[in-house]
N, C-alpha and C. Protein backbone atom coordinates (compact mmCIF):
# COMPACT_ATOMS: atom_id res chain seq x y z
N UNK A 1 0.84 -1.18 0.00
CA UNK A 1 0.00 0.00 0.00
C UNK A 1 0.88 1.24 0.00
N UNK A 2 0.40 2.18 -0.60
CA UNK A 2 1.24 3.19 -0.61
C UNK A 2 1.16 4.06 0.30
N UNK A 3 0.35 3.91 1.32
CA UNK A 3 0.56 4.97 2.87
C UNK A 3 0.34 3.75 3.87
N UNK A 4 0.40 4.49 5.24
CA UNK A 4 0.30 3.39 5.85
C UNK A 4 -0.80 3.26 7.01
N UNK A 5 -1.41 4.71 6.59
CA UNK A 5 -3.33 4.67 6.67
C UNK A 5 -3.72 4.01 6.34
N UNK A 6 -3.52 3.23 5.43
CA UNK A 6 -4.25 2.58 4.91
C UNK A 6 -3.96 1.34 5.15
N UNK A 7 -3.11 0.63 6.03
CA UNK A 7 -2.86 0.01 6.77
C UNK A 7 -3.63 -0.38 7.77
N UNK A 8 -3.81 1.39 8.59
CA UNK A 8 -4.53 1.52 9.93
C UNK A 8 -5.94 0.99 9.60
N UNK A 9 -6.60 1.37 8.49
CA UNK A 9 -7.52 1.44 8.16
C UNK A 9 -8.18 0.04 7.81
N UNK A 10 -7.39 -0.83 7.09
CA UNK A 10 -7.20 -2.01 7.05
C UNK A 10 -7.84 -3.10 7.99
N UNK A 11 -6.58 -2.74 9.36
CA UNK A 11 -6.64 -3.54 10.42
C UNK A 11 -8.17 -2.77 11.31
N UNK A 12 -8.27 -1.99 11.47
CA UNK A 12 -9.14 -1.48 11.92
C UNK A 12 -10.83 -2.33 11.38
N UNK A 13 -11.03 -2.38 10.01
CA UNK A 13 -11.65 -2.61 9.49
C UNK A 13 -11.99 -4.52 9.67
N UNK A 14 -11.08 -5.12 10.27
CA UNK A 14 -10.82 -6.19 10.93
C UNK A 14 -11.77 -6.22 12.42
N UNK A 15 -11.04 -5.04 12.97
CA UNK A 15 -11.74 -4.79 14.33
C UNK A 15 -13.25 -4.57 14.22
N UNK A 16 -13.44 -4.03 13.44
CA UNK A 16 -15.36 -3.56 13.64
C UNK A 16 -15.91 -5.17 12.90
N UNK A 17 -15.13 -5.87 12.34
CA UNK A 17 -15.91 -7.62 11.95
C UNK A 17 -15.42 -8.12 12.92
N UNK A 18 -14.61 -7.95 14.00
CA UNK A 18 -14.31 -8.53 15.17
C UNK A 18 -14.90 -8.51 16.54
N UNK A 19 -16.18 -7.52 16.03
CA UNK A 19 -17.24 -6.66 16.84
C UNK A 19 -16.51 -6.17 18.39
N UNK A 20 -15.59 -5.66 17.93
CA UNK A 20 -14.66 -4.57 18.78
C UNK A 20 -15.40 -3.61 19.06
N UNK A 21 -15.87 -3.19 20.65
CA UNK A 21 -16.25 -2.19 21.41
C UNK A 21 -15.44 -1.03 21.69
N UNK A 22 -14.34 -1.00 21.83
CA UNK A 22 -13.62 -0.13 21.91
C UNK A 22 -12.41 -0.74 20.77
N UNK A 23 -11.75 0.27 19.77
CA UNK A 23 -10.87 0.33 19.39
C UNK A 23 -9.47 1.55 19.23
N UNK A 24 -8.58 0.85 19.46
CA UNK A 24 -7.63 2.33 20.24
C UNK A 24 -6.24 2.15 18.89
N UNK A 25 -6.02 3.40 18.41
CA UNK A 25 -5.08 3.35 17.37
C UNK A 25 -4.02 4.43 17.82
N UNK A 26 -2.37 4.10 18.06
CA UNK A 26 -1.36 4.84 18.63
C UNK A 26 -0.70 5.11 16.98
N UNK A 27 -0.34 5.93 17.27
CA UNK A 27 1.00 6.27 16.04
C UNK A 27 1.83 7.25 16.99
N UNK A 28 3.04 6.80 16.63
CA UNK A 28 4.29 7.31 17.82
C UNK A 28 5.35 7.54 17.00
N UNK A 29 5.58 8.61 16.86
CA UNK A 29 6.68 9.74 15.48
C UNK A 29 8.10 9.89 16.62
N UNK A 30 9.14 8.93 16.43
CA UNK A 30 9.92 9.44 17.73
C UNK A 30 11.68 9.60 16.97
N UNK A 31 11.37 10.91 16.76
CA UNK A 31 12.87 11.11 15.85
C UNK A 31 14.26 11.27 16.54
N UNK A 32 13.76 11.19 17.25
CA UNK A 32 15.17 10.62 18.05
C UNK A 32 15.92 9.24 18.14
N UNK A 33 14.74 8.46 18.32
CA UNK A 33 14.97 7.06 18.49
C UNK A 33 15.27 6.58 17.35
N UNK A 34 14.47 7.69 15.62
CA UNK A 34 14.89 7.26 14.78
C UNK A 34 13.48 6.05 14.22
N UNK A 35 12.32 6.01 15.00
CA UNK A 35 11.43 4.87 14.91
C UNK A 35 9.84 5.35 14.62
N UNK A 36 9.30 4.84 13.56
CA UNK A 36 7.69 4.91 14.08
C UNK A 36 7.28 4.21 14.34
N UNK A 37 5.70 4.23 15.14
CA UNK A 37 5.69 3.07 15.97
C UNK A 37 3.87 3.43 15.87
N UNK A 38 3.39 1.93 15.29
CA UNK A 38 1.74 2.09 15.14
C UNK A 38 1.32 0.65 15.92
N UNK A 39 0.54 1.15 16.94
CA UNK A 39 -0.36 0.33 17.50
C UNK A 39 -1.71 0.24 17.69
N UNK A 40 -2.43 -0.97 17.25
CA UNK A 40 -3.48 -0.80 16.71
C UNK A 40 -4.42 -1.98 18.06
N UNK A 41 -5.46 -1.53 18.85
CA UNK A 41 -5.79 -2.78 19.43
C UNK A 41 -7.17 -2.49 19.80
N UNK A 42 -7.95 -4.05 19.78
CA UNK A 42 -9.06 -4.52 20.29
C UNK A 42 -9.22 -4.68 21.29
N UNK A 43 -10.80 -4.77 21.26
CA UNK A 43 -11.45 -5.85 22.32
C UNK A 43 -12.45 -6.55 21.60
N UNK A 44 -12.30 -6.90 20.25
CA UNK A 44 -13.00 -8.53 19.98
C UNK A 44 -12.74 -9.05 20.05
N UNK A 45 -13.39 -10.50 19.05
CA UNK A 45 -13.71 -11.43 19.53
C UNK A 45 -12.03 -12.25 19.70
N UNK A 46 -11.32 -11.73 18.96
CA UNK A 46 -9.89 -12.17 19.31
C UNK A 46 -9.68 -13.64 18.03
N UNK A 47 -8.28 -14.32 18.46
CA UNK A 47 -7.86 -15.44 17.41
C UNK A 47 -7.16 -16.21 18.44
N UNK A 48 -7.27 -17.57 17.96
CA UNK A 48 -6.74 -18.43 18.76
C UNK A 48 -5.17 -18.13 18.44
N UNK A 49 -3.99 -18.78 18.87
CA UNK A 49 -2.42 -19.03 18.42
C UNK A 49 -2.25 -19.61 17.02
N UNK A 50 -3.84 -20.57 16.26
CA UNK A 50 -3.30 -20.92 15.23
C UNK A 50 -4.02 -20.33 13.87
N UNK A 51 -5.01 -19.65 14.64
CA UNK A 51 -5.28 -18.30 13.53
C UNK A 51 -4.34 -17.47 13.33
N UNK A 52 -3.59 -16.56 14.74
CA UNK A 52 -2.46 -15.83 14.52
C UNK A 52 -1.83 -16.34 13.63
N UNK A 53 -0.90 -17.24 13.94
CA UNK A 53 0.14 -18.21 12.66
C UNK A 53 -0.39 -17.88 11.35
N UNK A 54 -1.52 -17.69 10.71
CA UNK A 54 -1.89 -18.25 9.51
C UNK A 54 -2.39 -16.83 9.12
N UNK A 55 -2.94 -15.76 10.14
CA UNK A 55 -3.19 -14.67 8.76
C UNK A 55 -1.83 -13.51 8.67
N UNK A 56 -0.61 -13.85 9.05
CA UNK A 56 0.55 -13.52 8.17
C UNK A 56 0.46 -14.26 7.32
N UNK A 57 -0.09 -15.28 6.52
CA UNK A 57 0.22 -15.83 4.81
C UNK A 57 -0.89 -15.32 4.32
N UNK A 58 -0.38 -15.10 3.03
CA UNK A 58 -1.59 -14.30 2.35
C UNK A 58 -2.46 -14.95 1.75
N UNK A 59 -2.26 -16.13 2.00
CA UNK A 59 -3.52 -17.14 1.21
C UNK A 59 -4.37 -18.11 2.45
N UNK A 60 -4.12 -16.77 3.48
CA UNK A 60 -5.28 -16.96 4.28
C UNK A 60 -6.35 -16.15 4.53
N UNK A 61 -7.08 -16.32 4.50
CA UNK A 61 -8.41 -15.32 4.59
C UNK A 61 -9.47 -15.66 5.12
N UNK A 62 -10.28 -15.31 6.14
CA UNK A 62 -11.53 -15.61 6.59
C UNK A 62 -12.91 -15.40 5.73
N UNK A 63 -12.61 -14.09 4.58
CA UNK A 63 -13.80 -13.92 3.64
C UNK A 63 -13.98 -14.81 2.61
N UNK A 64 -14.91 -14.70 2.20
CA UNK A 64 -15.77 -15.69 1.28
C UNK A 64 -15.42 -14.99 -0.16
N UNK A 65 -15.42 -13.60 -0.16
CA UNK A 65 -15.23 -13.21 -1.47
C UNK A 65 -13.94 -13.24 -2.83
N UNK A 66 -13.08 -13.35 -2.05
CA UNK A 66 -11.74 -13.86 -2.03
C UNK A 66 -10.88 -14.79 -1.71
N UNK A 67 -9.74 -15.14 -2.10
CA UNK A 67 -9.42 -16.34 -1.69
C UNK A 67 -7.39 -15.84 -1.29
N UNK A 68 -7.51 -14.69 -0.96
CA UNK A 68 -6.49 -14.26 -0.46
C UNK A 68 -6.49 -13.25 0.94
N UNK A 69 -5.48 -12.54 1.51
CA UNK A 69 -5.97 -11.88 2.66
C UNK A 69 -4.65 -11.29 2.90
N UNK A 70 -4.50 -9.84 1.96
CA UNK A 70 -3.17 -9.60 2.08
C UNK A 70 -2.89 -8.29 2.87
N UNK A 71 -3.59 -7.75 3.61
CA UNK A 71 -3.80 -6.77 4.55
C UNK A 71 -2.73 -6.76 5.80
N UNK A 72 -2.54 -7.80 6.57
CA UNK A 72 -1.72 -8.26 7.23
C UNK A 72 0.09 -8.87 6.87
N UNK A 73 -0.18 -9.29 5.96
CA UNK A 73 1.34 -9.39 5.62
C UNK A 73 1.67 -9.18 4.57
N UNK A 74 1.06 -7.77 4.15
CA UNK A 74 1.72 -6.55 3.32
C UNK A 74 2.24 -5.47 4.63
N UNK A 75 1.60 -5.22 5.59
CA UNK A 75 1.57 -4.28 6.63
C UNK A 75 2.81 -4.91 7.49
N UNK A 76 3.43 -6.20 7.85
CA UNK A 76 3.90 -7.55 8.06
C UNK A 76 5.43 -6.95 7.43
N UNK A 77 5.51 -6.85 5.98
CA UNK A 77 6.07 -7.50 5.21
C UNK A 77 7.04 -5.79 4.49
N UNK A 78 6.15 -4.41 4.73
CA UNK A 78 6.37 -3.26 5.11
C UNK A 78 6.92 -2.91 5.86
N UNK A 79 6.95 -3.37 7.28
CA UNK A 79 7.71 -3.09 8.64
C UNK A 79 9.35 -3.39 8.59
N UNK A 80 9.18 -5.12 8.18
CA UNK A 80 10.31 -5.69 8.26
C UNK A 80 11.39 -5.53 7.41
N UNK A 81 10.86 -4.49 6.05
CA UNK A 81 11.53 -4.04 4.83
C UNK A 81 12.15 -2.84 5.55
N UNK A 82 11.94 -2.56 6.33
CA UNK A 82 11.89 -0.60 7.13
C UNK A 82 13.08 -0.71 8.17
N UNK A 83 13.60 -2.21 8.23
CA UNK A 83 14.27 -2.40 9.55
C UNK A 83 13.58 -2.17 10.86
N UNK A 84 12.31 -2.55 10.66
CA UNK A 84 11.36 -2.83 12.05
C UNK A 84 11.10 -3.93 12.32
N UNK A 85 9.97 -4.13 12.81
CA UNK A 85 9.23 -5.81 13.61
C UNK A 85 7.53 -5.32 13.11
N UNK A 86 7.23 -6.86 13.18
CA UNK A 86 5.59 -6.92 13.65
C UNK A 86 5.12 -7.51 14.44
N UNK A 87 4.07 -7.45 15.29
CA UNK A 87 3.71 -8.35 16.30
C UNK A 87 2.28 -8.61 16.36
N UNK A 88 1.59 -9.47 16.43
CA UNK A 88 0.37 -9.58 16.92
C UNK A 88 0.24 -10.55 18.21
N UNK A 89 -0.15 -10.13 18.72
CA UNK A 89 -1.09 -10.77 20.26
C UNK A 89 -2.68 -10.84 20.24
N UNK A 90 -3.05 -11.78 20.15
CA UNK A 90 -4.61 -12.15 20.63
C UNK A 90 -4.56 -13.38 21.42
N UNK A 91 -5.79 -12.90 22.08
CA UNK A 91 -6.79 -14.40 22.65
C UNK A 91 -8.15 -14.31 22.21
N UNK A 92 -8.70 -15.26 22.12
CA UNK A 92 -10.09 -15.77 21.77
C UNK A 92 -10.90 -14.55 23.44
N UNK A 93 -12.20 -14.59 22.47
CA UNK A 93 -12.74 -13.25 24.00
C UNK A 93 -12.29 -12.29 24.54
N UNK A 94 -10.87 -11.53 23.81
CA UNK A 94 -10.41 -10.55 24.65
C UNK A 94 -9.97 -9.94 23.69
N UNK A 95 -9.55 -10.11 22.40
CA UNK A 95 -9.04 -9.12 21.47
C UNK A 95 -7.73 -9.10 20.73
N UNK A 96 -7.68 -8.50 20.31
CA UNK A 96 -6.17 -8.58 19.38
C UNK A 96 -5.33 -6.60 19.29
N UNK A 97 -4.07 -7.11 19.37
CA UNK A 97 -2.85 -5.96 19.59
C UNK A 97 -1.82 -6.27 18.33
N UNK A 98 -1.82 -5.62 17.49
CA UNK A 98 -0.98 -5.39 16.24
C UNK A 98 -0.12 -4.05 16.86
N UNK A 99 1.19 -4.72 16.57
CA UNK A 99 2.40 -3.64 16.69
C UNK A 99 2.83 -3.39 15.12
N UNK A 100 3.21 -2.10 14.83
CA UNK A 100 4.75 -2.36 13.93
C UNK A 100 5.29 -1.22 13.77
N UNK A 101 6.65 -1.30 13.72
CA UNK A 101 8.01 -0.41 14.27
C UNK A 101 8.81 -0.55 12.73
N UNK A 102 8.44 0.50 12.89
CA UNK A 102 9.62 0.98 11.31
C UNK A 102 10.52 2.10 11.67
N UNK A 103 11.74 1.91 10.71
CA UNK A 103 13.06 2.80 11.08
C UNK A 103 12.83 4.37 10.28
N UNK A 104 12.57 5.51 11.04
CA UNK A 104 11.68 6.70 10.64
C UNK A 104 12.04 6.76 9.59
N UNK A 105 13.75 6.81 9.40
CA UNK A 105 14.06 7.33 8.07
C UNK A 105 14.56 6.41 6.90
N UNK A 106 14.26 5.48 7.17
CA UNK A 106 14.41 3.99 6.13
C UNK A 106 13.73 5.45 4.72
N UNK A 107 14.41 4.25 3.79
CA UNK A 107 14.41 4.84 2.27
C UNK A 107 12.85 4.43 2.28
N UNK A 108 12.80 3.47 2.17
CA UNK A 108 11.48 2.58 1.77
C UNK A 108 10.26 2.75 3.02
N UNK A 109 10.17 3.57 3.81
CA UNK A 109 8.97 3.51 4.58
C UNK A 109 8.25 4.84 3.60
N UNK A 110 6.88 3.97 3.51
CA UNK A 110 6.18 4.45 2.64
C UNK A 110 5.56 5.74 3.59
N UNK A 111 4.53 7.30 3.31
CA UNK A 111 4.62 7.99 4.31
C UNK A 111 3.07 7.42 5.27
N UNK A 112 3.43 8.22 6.31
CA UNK A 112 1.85 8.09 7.09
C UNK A 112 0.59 7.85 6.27
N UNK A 113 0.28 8.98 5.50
CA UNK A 113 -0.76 9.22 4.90
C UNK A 113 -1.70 10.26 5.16
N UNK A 114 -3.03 10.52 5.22
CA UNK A 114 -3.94 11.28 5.83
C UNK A 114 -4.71 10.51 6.44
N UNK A 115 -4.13 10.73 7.71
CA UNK A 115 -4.65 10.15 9.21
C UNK A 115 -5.88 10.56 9.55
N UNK A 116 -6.27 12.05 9.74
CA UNK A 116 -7.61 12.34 9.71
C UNK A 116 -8.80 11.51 8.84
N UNK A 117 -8.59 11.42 7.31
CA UNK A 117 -9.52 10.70 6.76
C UNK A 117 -10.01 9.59 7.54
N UNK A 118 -9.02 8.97 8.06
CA UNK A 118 -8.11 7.73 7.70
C UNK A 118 -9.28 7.56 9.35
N UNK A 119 -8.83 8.40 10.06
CA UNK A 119 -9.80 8.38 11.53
C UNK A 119 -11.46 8.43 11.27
N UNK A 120 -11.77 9.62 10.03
CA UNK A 120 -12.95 10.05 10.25
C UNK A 120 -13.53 8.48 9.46
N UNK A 121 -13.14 8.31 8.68
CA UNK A 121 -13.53 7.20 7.88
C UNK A 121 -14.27 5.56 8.75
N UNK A 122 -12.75 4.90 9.66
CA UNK A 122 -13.13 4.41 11.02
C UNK A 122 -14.09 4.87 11.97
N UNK A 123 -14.23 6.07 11.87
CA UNK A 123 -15.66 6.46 12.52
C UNK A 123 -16.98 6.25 11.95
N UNK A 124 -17.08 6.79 10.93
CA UNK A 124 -18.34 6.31 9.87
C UNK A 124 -18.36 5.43 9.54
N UNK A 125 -17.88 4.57 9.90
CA UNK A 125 -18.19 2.53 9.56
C UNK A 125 -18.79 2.04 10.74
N UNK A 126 -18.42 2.39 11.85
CA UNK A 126 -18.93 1.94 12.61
C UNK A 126 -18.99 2.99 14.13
N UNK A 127 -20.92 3.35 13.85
CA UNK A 127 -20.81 4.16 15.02
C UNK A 127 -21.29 3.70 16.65
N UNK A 128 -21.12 3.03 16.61
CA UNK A 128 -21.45 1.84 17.78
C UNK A 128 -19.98 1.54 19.00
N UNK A 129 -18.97 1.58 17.66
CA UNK A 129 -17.22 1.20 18.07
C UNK A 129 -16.86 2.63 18.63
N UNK A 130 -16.42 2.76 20.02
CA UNK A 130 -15.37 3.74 20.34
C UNK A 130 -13.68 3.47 20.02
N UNK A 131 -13.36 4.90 19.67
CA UNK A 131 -12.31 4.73 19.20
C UNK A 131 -11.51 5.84 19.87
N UNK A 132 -9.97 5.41 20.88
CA UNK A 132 -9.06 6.26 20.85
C UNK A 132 -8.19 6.23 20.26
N UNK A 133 -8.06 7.49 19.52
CA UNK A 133 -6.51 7.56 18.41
C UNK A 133 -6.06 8.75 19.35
N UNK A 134 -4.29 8.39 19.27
CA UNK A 134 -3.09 8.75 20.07
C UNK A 134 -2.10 9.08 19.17
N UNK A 135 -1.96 10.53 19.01
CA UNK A 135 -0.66 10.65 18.09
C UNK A 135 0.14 11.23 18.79
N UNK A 136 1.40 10.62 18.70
CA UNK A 136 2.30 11.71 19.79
C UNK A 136 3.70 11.89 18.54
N UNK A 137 4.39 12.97 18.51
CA UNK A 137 5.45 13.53 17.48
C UNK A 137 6.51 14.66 18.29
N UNK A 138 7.63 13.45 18.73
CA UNK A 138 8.51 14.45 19.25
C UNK A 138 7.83 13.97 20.83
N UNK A 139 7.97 15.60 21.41
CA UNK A 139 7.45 15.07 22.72
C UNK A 139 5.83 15.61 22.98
N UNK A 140 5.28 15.41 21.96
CA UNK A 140 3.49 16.60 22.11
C UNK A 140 2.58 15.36 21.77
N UNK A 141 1.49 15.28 22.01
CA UNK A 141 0.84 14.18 21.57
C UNK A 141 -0.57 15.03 21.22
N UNK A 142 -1.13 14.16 20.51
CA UNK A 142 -2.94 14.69 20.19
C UNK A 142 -3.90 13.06 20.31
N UNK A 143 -4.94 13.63 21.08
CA UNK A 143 -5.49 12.50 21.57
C UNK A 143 -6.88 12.79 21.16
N UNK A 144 -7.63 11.75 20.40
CA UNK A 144 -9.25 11.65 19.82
C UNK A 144 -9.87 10.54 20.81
N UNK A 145 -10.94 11.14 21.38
CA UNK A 145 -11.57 9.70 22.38
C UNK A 145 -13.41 9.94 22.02
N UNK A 146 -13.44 9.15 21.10
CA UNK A 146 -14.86 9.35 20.61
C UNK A 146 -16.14 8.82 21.43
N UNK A 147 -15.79 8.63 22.41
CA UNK A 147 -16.35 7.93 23.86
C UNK A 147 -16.82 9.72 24.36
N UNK A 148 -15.78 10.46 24.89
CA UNK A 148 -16.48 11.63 25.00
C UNK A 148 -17.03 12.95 24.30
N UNK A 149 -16.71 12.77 22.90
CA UNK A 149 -17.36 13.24 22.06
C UNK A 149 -18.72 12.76 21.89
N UNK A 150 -18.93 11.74 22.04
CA UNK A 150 -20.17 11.37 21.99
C UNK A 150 -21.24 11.98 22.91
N UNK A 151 -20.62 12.10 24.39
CA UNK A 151 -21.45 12.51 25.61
C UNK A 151 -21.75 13.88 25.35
N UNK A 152 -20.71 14.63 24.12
CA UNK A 152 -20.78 16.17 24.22
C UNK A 152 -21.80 16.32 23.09
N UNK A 153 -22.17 15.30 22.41
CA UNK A 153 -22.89 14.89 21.21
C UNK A 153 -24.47 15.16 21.43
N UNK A 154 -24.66 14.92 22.75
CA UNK A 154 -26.17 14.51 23.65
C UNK A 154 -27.06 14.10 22.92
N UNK A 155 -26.69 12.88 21.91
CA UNK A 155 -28.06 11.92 21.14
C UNK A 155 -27.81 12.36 20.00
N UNK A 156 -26.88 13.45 19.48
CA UNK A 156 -26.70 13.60 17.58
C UNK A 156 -25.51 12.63 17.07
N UNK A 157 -26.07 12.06 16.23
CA UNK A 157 -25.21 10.58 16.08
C UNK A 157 -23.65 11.33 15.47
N UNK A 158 -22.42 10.80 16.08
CA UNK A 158 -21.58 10.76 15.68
C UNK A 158 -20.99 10.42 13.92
N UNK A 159 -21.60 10.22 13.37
CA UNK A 159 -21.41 9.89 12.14
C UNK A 159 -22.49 10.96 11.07
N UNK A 160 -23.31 11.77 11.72
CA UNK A 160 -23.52 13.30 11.14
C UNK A 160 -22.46 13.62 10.50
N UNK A 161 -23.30 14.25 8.83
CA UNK A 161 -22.01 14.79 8.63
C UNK A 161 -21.21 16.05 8.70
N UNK A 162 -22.13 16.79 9.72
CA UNK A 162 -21.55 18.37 10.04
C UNK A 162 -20.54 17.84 11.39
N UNK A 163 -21.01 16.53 11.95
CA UNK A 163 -19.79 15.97 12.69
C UNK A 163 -19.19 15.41 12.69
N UNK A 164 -18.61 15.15 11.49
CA UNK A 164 -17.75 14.21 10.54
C UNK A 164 -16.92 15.19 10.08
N UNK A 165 -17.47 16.28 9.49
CA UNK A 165 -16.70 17.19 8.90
C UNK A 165 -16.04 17.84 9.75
N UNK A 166 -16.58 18.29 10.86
CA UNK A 166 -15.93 18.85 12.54
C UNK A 166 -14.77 17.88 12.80
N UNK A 167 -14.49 16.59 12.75
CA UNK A 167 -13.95 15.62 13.47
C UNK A 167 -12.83 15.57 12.16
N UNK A 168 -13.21 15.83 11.17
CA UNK A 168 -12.38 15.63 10.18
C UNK A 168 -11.04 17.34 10.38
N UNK A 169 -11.77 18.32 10.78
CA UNK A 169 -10.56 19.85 10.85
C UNK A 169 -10.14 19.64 12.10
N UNK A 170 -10.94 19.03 13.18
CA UNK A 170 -10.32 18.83 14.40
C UNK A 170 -9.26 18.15 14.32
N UNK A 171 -9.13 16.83 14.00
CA UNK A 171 -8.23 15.96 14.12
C UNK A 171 -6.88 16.59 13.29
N UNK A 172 -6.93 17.11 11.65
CA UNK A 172 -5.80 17.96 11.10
C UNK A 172 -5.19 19.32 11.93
N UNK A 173 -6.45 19.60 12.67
CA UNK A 173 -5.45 21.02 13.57
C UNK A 173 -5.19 20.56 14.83
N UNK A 174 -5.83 19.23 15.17
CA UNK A 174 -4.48 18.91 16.38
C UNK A 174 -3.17 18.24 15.99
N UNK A 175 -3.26 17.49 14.77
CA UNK A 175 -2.21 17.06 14.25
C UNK A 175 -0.96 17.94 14.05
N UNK A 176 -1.71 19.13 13.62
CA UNK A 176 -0.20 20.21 13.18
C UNK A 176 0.10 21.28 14.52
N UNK A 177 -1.16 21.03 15.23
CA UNK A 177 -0.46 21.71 16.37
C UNK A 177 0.68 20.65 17.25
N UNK A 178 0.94 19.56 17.14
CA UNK A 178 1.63 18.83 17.44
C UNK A 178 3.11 18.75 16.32
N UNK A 179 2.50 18.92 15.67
CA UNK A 179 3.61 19.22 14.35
C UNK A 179 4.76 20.45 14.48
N UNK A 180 4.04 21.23 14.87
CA UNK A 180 4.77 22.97 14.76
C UNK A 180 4.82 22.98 16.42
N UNK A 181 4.63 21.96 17.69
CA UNK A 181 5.31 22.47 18.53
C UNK A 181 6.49 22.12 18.84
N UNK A 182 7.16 22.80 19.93
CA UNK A 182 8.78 22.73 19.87
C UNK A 182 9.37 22.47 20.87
């Protein structure tokens, strides 16, 4: 893939067929260390140890429409090109934790992308799923918790699109206020 929103977006899109109640997405910009760092995690229905094993190959897939499933170890297969890692952790009933750590300034790390979309989008699929996204760059972070947006919401569905479009400038002007601080 050529960003790596679309990655997020991906796995995410996993989570809401995983009937994930809460879903929490980190991206961690740490130029010092030289590393980015995206963590993506549930609380569905989760995978046993020998599901894990099997959806890194791409000719595994749980859908019917296809007979491949390359979402995971393209994202997999991206990291480890970057001089990073990937990790997944699940259990059955409790959910699943996707890591992956790429080297910031590797030639070949493809860029972020547009994260906002990339958020508002995960929101309008599923408005049922809370979602915290965590961006931190340097030492500033910007934090989306659609759990209390909702309460500030008082019954106008989150997936409105005058609050879609709100959630969509919000999320870009906390991004760059994290961007431009120093």
């Amino acid at each position: 893939m050529r960003e790596l929103s679309l990655h997020i977006l991906d796995i995410a899109q996993n989570s809401i067929k995983a009937e994930a109640e809460c879903l929490r997405i980190a991206v961690i910009e740490d130029l010092v260390a030289d590393k980015l760092t995206i963590k993506i995690k549930d609380d569905g229905v989760g995978m046993d140890s020998e599901t894990v094993r099997k959806v890194i190959d791409p000719f595994y897939t749980t859908r019917t429409t296809r007979k491949v499933g390359l979402g995971i170890p393209l994202f997999k297969l991206s990291a480890e090109q970057c001089e990073g890692l990937f990790e997944i952790k699940s259990q059955l009933g409790k959910g699943t934790e996707i890591i992956a750590v790429f080297k910031y300034s590797h030639i070949d790390r493809v860029p972020l992308g547009n994260m906002p979309e990339t958020i508002v989008t995960i929101i309008n699929a599923s408005e049922k799923m809370d979602l915290i996204y965590t961006h931190r760059y340097r030492d500033a972070t910007f934090t989306l918790n659609t759990k209390e947006i909702k309460k500030l919401l008082d019954g106008v569905p989150i997936t409105t699109i005058d609050v879609i479009t709100w959630l969509r400038d919000y999320i870009a002007e906390g991004l760059q206020e994290i961007m431009d601080a120093k």
